[in-house]
PDB file of N, CA and C in Angstrom:
ATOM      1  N   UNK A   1       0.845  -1.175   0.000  1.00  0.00           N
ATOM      2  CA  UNK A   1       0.000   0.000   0.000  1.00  0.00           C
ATOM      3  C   UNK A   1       0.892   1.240   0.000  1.00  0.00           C
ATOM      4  N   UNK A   2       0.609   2.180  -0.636  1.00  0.00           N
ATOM      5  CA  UNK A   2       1.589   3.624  -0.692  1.00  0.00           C
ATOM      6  C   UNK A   2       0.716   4.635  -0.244  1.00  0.00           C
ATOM      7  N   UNK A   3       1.426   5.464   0.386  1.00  0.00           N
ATOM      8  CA  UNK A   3       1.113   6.465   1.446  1.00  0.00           C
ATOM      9  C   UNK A   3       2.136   7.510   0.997  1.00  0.00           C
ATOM     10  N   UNK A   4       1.595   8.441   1.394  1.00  0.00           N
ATOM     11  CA  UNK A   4       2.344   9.999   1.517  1.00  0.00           C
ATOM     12  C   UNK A   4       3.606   9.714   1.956  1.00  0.00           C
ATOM     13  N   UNK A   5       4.780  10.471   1.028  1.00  0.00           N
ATOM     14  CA  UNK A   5       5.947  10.243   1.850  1.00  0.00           C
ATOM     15  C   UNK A   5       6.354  11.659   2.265  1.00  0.00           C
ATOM     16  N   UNK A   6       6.408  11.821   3.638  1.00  0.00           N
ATOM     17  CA  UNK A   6       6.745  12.965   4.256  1.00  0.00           C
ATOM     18  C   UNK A   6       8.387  13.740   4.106  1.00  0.00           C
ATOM     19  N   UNK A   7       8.464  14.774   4.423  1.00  0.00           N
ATOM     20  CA  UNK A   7       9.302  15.381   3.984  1.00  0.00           C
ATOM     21  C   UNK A   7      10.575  14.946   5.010  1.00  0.00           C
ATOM     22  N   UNK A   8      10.602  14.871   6.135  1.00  0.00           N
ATOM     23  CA  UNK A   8      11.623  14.029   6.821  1.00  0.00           C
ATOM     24  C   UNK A   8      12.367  12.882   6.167  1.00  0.00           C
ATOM     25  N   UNK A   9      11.157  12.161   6.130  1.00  0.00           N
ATOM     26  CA  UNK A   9      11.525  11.024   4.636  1.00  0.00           C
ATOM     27  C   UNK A   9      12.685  11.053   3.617  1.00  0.00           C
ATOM     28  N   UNK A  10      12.035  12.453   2.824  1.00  0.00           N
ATOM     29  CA  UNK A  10      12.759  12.538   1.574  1.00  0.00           C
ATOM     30  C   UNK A  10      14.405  12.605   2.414  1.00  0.00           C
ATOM     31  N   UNK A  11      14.839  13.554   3.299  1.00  0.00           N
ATOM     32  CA  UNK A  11      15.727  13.852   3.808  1.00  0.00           C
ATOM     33  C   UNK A  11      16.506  12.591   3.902  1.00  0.00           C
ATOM     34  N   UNK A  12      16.282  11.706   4.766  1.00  0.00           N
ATOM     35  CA  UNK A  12      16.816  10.842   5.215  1.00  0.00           C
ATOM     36  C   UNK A  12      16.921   9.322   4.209  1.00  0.00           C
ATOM     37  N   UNK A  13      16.322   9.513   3.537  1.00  0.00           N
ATOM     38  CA  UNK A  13      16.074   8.534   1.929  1.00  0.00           C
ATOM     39  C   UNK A  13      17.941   9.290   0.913  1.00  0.00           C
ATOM     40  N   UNK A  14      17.692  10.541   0.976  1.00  0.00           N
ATOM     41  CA  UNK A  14      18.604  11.328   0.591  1.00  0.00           C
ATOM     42  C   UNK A  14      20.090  11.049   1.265  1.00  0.00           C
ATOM     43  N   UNK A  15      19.827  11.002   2.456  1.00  0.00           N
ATOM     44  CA  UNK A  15      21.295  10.571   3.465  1.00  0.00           C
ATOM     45  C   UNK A  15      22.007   9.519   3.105  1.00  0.00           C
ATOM     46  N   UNK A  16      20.758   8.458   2.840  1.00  0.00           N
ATOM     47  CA  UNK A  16      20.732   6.995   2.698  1.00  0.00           C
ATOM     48  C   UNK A  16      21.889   6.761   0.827  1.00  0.00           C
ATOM     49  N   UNK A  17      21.173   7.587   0.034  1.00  0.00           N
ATOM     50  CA  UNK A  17      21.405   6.786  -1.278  1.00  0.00           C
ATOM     51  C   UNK A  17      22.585   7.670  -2.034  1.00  0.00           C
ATOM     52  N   UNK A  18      22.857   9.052  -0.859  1.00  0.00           N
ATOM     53  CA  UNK A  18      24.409   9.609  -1.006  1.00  0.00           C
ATOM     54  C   UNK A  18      25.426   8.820  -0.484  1.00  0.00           C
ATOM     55  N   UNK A  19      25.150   8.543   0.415  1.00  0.00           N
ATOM     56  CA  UNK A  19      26.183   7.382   1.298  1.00  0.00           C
ATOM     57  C   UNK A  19      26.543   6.381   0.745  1.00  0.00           C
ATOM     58  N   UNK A  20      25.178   5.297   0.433  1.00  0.00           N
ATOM     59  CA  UNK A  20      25.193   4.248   0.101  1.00  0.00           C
ATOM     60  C   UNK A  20      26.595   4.669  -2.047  1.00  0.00           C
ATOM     61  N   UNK A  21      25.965   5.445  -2.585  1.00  0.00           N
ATOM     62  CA  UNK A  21      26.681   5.777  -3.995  1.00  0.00           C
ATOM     63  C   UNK A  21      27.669   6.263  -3.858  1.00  0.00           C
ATOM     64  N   UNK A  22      27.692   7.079  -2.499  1.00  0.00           N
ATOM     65  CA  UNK A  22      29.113   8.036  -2.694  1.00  0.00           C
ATOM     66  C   UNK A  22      29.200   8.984  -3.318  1.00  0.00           C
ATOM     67  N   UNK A  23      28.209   9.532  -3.494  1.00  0.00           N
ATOM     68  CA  UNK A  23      27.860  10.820  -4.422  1.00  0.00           C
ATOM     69  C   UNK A  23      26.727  11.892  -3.740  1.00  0.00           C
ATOM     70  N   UNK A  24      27.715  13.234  -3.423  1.00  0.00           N
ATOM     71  CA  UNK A  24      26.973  14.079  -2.466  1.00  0.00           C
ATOM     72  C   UNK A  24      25.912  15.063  -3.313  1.00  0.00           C
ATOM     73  N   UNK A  25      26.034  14.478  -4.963  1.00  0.00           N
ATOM     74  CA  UNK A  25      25.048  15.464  -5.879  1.00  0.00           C
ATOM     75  C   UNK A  25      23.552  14.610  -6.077  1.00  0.00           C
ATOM     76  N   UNK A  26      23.628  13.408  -5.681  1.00  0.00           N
ATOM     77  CA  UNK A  26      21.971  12.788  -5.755  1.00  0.00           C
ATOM     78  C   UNK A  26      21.294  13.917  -4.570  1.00  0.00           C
ATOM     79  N   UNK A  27      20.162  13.901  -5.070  1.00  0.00           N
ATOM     80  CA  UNK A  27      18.940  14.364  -5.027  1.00  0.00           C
ATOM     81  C   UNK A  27      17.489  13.809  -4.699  1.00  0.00           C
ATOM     82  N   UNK A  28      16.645  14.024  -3.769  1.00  0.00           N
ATOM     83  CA  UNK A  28      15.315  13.595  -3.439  1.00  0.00           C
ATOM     84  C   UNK A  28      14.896  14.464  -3.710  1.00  0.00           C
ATOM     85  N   UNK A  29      13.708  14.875  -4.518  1.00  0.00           N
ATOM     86  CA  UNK A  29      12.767  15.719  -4.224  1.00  0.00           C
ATOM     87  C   UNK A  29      11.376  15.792  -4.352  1.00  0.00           C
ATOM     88  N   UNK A  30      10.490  15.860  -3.953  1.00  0.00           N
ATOM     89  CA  UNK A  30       9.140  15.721  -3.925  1.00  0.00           C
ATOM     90  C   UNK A  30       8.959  15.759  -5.295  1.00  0.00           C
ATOM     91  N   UNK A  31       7.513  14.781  -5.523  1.00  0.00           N
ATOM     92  CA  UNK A  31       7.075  15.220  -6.979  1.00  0.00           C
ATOM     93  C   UNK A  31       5.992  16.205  -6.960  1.00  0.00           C
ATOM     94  N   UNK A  32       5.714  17.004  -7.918  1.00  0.00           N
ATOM     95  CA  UNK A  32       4.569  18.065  -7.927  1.00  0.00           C
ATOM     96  C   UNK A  32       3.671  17.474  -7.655  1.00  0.00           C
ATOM     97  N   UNK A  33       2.997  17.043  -8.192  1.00  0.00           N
ATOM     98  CA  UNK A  33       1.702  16.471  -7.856  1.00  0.00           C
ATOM     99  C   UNK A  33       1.345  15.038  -7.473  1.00  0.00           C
ATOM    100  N   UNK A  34       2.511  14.510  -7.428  1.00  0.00           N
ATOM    101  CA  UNK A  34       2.134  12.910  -6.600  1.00  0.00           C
ATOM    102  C   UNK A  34       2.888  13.026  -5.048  1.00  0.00           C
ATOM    103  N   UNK A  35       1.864  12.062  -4.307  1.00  0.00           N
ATOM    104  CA  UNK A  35       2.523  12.700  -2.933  1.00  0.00           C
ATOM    105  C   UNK A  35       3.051  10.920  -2.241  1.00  0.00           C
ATOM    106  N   UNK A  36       2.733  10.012  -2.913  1.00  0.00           N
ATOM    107  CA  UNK A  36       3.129   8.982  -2.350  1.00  0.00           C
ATOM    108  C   UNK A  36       4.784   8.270  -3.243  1.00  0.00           C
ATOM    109  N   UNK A  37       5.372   9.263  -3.707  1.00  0.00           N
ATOM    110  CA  UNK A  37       6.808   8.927  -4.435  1.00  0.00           C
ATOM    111  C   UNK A  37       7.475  10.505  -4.751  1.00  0.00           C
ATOM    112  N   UNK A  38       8.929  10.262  -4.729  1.00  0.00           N
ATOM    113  CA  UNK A  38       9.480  11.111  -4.997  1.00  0.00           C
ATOM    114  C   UNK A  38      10.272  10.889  -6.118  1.00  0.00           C
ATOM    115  N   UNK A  39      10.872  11.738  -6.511  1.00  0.00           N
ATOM    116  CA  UNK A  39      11.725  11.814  -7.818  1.00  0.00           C
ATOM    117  C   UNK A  39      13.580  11.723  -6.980  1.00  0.00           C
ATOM    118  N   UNK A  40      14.162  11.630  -8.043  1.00  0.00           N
ATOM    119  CA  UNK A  40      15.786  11.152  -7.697  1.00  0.00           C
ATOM    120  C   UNK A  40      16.215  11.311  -9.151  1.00  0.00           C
ATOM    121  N   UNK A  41      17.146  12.807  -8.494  1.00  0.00           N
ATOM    122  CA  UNK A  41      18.544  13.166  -9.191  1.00  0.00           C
ATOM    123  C   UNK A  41      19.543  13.467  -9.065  1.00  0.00           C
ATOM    124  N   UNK A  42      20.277  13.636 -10.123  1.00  0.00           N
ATOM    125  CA  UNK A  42      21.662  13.257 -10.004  1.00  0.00           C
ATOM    126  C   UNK A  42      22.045  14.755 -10.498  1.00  0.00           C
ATOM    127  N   UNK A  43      22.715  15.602  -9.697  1.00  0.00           N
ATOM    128  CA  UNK A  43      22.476  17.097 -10.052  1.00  0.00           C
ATOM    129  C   UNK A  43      21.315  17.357 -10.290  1.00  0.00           C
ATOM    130  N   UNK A  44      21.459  17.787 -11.863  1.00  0.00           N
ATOM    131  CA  UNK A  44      20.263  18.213 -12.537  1.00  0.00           C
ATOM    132  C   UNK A  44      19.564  17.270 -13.340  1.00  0.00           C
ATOM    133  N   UNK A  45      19.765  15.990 -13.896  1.00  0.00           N
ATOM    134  CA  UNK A  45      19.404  14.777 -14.205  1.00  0.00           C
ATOM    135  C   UNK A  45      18.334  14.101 -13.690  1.00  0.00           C
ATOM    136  N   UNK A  46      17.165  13.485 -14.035  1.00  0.00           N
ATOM    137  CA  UNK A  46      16.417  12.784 -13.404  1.00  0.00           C
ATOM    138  C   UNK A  46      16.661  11.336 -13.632  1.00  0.00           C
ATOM    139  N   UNK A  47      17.106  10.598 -12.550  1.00  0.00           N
ATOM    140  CA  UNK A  47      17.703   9.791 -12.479  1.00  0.00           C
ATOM    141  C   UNK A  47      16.385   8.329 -12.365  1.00  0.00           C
ATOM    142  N   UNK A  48      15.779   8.515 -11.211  1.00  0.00           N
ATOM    143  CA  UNK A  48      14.830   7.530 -10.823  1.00  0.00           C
ATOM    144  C   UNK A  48      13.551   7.945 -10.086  1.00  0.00           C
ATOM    145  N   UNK A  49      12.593   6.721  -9.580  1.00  0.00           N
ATOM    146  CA  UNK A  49      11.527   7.554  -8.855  1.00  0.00           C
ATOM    147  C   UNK A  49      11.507   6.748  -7.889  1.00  0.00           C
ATOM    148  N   UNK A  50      11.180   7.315  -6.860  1.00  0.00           N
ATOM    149  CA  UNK A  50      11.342   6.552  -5.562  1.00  0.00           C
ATOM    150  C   UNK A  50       9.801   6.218  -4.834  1.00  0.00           C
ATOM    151  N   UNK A  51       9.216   5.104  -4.888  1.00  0.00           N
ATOM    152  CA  UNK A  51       7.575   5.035  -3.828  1.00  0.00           C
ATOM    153  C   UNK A  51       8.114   4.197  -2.386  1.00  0.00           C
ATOM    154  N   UNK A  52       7.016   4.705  -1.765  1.00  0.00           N
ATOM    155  CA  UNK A  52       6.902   4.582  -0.127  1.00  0.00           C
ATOM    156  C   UNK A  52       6.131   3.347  -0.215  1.00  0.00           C
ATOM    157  N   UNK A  53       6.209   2.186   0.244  1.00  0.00           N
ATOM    158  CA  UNK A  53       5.462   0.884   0.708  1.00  0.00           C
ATOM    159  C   UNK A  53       5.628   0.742   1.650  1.00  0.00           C
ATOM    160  N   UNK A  54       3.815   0.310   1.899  1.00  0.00           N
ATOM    161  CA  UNK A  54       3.823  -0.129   3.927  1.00  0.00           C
ATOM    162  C   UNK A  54       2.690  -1.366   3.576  1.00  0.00           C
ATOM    163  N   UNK A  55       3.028  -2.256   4.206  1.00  0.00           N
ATOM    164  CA  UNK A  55       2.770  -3.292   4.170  1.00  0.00           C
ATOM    165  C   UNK A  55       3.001  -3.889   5.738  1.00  0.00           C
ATOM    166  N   UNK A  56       1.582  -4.545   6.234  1.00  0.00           N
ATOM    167  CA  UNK A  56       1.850  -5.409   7.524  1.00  0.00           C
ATOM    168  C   UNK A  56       2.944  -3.998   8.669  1.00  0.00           C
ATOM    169  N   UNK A  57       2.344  -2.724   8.743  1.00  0.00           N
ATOM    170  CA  UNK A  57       3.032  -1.726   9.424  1.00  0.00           C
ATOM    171  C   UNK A  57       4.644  -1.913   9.174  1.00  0.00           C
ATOM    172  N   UNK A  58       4.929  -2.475   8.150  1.00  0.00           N
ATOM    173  CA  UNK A  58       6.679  -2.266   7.572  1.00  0.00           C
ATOM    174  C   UNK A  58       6.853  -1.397   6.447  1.00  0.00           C
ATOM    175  N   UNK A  59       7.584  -0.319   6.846  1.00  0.00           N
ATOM    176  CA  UNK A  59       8.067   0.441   5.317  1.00  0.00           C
ATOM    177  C   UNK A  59       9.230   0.630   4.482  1.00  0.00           C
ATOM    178  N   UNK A  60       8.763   0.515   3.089  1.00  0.00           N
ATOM    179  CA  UNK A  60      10.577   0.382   2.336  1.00  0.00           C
ATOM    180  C   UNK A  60       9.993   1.120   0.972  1.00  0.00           C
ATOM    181  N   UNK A  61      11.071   1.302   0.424  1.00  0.00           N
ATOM    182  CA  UNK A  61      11.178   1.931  -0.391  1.00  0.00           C
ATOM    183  C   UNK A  61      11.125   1.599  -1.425  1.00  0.00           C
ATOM    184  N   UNK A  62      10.791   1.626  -2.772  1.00  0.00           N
ATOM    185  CA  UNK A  62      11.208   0.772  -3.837  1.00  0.00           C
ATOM    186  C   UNK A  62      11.898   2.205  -5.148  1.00  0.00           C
ATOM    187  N   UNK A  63      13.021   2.154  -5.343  1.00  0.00           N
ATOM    188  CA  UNK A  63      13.931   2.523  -5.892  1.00  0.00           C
ATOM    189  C   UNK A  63      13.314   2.271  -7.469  1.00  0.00           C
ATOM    190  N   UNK A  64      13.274   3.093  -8.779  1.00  0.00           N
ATOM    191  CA  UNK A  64      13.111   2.431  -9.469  1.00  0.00           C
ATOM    192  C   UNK A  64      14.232   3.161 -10.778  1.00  0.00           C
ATOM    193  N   UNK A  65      14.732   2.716 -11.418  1.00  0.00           N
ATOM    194  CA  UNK A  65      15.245   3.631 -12.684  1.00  0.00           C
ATOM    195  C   UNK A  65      15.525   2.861 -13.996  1.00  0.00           C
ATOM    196  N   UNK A  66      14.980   3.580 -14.748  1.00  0.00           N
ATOM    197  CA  UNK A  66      15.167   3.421 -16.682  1.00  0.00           C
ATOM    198  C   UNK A  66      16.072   3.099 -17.435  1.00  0.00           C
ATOM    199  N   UNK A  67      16.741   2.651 -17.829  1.00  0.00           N
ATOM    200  CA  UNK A  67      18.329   2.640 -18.172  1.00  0.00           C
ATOM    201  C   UNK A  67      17.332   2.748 -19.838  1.00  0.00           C
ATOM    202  N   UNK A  68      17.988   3.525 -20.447  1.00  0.00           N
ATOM    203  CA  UNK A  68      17.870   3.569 -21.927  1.00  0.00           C
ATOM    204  C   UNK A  68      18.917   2.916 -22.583  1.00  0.00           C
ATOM    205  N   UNK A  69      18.608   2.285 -23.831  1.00  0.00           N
ATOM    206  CA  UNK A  69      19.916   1.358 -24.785  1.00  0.00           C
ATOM    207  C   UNK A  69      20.340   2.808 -25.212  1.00  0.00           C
ATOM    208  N   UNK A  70      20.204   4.233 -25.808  1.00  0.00           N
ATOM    209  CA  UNK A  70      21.060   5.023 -26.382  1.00  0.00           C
ATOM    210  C   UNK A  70      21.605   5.178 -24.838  1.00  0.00           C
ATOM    211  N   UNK A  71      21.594   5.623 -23.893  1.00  0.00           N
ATOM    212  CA  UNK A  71      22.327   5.808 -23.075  1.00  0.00           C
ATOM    213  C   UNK A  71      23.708   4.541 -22.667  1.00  0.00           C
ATOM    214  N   UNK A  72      23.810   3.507 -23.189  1.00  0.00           N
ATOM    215  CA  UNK A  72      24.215   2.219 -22.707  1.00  0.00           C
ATOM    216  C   UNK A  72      25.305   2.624 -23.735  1.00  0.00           C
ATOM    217  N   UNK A  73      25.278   3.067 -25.229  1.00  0.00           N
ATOM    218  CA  UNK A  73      26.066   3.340 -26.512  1.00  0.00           C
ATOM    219  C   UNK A  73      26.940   4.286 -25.944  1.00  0.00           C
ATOM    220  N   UNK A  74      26.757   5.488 -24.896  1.00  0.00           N
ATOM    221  CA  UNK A  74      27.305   6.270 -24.697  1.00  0.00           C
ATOM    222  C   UNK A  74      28.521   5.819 -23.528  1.00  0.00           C
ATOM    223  N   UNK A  75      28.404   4.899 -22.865  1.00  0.00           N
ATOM    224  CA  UNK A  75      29.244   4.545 -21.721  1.00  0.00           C
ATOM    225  C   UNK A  75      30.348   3.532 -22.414  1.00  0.00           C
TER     226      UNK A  75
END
């Protein structure tokens, strides 16, 4: 089930996936008009989207991102 993810949240989701990458330019930030996922970038890049799951009062995150084949040509 997805629920509102609060702004503390984003913060600490943010702590989490700089640390975890090693990269102090990722980004959480609310989406405009959806309130149960946030967006994730990389600077200025939109990288992935992030939703809130609660299930059985447990919550996690589910991470999601796109990999494009022209982007795959470029690396």
């Amino acid at each position: 089930r997805r629920r509102r993810v609060k702004k503390e949240e984003l913060a600490r989701i943010e702590r989490y996936l700089r640390k975890t990458f090693d990269n102090p330019k990722l980004e959480v930030r609310a989406r405009p008009k959806k309130t149960d996922s946030a967006e994730v970038y990389l600077g200025e890049d939109f990288i992935a989207v992030l939703f809130r799951e609660e299930e059985d009062g447990e919550v996690s995150y589910q991470f999601q991102m796109a990999i494009l084949e022209m982007d795959l040509e470029e690396a």
